[in-house]
Protein backbone atom coordinates (compact mmCIF):
# COMPACT_ATOMS: atom_id res chain seq x y z
CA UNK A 1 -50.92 -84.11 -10.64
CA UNK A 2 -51.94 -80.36 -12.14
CA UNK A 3 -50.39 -78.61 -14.97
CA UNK A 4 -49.25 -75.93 -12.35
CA UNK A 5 -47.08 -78.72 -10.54
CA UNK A 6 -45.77 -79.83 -13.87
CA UNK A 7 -44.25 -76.50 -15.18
CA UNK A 8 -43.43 -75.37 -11.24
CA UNK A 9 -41.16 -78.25 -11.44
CA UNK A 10 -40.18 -77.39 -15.10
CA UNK A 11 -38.97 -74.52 -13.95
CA UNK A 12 -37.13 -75.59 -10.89
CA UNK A 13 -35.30 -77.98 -12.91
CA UNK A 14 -34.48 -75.66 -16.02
CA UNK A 15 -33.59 -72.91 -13.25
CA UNK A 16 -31.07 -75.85 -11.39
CA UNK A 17 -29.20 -77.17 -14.22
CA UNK A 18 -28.57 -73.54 -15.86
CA UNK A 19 -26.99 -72.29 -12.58
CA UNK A 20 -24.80 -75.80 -12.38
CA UNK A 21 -23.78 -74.92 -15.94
CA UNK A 22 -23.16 -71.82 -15.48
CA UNK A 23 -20.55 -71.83 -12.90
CA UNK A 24 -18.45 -75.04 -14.50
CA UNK A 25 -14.82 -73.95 -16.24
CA UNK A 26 -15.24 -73.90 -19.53
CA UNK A 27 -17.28 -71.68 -22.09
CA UNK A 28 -19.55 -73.98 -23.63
CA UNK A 29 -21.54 -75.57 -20.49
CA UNK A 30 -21.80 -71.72 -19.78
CA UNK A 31 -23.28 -70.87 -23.18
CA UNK A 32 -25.62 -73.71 -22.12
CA UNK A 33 -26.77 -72.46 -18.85
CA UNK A 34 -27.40 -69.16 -20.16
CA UNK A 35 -30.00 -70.89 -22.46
CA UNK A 36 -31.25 -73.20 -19.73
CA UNK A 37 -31.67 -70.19 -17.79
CA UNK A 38 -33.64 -67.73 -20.29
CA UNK A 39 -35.76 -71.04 -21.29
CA UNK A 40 -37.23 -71.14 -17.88
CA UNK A 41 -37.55 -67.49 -17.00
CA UNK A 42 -39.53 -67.56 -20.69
CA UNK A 43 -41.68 -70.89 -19.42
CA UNK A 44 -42.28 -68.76 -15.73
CA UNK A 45 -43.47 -65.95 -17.94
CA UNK A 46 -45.55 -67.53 -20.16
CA UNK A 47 -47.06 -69.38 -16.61
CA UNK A 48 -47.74 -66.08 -14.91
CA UNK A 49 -50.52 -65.40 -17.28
CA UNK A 50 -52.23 -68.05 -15.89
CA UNK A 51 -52.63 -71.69 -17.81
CA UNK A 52 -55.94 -71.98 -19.50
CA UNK A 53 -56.22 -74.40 -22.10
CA UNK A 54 -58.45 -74.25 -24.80
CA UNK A 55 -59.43 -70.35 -24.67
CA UNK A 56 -58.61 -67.57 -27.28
CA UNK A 57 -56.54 -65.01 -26.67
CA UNK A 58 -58.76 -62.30 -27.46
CA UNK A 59 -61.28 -60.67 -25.78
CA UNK A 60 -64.42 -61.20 -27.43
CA UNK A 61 -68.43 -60.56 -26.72
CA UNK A 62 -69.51 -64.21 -26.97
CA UNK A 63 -66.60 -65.61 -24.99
CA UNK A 64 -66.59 -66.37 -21.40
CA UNK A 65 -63.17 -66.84 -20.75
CA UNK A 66 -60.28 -66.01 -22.12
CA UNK A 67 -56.38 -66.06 -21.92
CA UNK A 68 -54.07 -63.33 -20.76
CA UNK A 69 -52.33 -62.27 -24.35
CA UNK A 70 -49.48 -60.00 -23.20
CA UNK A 71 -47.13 -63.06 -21.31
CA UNK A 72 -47.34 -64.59 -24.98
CA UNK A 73 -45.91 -61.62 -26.27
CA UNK A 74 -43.39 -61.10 -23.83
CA UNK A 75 -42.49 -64.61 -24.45
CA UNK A 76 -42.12 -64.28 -28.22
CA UNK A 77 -40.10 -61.01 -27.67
CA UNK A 78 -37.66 -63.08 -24.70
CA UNK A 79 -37.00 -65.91 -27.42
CA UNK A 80 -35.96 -63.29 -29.94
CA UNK A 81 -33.55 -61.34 -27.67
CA UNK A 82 -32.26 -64.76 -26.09
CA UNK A 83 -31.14 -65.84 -29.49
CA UNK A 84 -29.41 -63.14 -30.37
CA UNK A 85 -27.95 -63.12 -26.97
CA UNK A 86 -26.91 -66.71 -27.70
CA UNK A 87 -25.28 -66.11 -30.92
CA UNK A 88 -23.48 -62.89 -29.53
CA UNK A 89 -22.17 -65.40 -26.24
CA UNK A 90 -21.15 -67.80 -28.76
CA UNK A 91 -18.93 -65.69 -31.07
CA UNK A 92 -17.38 -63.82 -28.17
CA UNK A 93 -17.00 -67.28 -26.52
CA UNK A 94 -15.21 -68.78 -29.94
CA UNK A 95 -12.91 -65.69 -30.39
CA UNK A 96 -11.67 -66.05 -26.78
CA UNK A 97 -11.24 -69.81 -27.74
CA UNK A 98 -9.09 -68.53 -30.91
CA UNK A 99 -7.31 -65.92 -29.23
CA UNK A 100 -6.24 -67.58 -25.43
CA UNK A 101 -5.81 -71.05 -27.13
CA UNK A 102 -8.16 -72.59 -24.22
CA UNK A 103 -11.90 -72.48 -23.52
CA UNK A 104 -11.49 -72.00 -19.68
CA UNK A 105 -13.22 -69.80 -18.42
CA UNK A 106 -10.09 -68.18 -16.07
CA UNK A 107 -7.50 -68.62 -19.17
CA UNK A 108 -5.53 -70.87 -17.16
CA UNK A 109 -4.49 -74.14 -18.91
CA UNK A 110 -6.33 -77.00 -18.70
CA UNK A 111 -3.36 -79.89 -17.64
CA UNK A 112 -1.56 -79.90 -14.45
CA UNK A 113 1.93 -79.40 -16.43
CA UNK A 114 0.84 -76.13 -17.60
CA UNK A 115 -0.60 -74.76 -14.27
CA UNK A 116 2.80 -76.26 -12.60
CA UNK A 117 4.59 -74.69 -15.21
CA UNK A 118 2.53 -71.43 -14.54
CA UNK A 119 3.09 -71.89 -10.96
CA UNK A 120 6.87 -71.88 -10.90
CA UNK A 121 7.16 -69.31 -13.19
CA UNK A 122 5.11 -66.69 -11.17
CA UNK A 123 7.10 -67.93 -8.15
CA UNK A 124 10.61 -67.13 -9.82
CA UNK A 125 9.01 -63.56 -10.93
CA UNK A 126 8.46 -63.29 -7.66
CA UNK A 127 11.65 -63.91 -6.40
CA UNK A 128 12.80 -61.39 -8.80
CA UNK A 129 10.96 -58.77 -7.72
CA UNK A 130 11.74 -59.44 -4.20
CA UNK A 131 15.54 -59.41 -4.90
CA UNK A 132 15.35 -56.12 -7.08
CA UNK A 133 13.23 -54.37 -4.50
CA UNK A 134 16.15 -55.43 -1.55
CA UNK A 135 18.71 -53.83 -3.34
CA UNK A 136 19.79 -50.27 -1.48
């Protein structure tokens, strides 16, 4: 089995469960997915510079070989901006919490009472509206 396989598969896998989290109803599997997600489009990055192990990163006149530089850098920059992205997801995600009451992602409540309860009363205002827009 090769390295290649190994973070191929990383990826795949990192790629997989940040879409699954990402489209579940509630705001903290999708902070997660976000973060699953960046993490492997930061180890497909750092993998597109080809994996060499044991060789510098600089250029020099007595090496042979050495490895591509500028993937580690985007890398380092990626982790920096997908932190703060994080933290930024994470406050917006707790204020919604604070303001809506719920941490669905649609706002709708989270037991079947409430939704009924939502239900019925969209139904009646609809009822209303029907009945005020028959009148001559």
């Amino acid at each position: 089995m090769s390295i290649e396989f190994l973070v191929a598969s990383a990826v795949g896998v990192l790629s997989a469960a940040g879409i699954y989290l990402v489209l579940r109803a509630r705001t903290f599997p999708v902070v997660l997915g976000l973060a699953f997600m960046s993490y492997a489009i930061n180890v497909f990055l750092f993998s597109s510079g080809r994996l060499v192990v044991n060789e510098p990163p600089i250029y020099g006149q007595d090496v042979a070989a050495y490895s591509d530089p500028l993937p580690q850098a985007l890398v380092l920059t990626a982790i920096v901006i997908a932190f703060g992205m994080t933290a930024l997801v994470v406050v917006l995600a707790l204020r919604t919490f604070l303001e809506a009451g719920t941490d669905q992602v649609d706002g709708l409540g989270e037991t079947p009472a409430e939704l009924e309860t939502l239900a019925e009363t969209s139904a009646s205002e609809a009822q209303v509206r029907s009945d005020v827009e028959a009148r001559p």
